[in-house]
C-alpha atoms as a PDB file:
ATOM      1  CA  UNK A   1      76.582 133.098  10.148  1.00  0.00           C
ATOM      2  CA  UNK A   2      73.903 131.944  12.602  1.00  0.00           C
ATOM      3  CA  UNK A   3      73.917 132.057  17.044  1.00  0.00           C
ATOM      4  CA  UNK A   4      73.112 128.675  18.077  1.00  0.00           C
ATOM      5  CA  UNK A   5      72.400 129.033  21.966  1.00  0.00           C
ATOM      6  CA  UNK A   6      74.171 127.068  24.268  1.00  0.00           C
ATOM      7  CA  UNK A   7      72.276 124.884  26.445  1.00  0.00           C
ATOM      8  CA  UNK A   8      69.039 122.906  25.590  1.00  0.00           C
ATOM      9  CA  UNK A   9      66.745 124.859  27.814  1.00  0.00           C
ATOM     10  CA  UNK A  10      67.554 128.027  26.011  1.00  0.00           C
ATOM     11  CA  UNK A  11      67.013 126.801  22.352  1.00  0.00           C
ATOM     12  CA  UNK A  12      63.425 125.562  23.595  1.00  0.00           C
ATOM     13  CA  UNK A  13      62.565 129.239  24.877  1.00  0.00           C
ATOM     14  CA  UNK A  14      64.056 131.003  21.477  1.00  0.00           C
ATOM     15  CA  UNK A  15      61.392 128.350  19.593  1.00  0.00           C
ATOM     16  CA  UNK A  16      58.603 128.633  22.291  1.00  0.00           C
ATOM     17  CA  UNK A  17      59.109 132.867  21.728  1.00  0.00           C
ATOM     18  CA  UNK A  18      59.367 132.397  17.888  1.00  0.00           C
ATOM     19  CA  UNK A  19      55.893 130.122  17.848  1.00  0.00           C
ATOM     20  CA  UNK A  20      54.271 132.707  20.148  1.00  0.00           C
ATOM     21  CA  UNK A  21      54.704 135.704  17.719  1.00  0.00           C
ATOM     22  CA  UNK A  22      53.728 133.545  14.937  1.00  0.00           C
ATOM     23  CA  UNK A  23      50.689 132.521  16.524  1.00  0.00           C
ATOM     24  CA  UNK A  24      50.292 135.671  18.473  1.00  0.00           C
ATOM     25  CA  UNK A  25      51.589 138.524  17.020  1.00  0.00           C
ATOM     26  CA  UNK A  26      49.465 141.077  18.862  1.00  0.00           C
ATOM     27  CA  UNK A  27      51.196 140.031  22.279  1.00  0.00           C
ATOM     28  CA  UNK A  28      53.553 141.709  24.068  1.00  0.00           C
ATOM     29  CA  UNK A  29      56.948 140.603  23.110  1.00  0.00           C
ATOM     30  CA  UNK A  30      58.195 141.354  26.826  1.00  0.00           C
ATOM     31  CA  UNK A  31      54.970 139.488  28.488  1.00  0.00           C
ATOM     32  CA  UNK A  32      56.096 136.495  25.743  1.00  0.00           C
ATOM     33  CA  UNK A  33      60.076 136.428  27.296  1.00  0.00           C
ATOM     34  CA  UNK A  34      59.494 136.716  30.911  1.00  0.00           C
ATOM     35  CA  UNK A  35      56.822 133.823  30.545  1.00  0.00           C
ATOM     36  CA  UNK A  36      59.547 131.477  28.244  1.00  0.00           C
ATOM     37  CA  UNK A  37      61.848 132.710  31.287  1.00  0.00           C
ATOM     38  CA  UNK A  38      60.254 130.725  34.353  1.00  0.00           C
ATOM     39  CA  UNK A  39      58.413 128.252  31.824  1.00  0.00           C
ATOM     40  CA  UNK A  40      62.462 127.354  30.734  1.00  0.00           C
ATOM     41  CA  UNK A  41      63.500 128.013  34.077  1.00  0.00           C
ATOM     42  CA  UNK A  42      66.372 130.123  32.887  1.00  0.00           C
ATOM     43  CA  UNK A  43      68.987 131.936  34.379  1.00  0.00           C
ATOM     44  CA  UNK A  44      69.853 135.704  34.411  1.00  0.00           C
ATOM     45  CA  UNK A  45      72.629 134.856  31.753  1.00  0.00           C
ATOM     46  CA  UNK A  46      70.114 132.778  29.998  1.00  0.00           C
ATOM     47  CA  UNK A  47      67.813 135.169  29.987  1.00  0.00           C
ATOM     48  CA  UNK A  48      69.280 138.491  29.371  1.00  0.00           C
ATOM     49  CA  UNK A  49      70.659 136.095  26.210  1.00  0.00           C
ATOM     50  CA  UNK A  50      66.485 135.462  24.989  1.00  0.00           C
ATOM     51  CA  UNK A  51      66.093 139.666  25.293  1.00  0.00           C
ATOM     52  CA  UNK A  52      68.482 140.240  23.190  1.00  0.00           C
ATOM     53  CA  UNK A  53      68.273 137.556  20.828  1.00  0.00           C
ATOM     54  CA  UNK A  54      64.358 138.108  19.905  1.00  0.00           C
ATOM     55  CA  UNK A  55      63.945 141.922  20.464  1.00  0.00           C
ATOM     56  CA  UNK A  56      64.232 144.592  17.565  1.00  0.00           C
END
C-alpha cells in the first residue's frame, strides 16, 4: 500500500525533498522541509503532512 498526497503542490514538495537527499545527502533534512514549505507554499496541514512523510 502506498500514501499518495492530496493536492498537487504537496506531491511536488515530497519529490523536490526526495531529489534533495539524493543529490544532497549531507543536508539537513529539516533545513530541506521548511525550504520545500514556502518554495510549495504549503499550509500547516500540508506541511506537518511533508514532516512526517520524509522523516525517520
Amino acid at each position: 500500500m502506498t500514501v499518495k498526497p492530496e493536492g498537487e503542490e504537496i506531491r511536488k514538495a515530497v519529490k523536490w525533498v526526495s531529489d534533495q537527499r539524493k543529490f544532497e545527502p549531507e543536508k539537513d533534512l529539516n533545513k530541506i522541509i521548511e525550504k520545500a514549505c514556502i518554495k510549495f507554499d504549503l499550509s500547516p496541514k500540508e506541511a506537518d503532512f511533508l514532516r512526517r512523510f520524509v522523516l525517520p
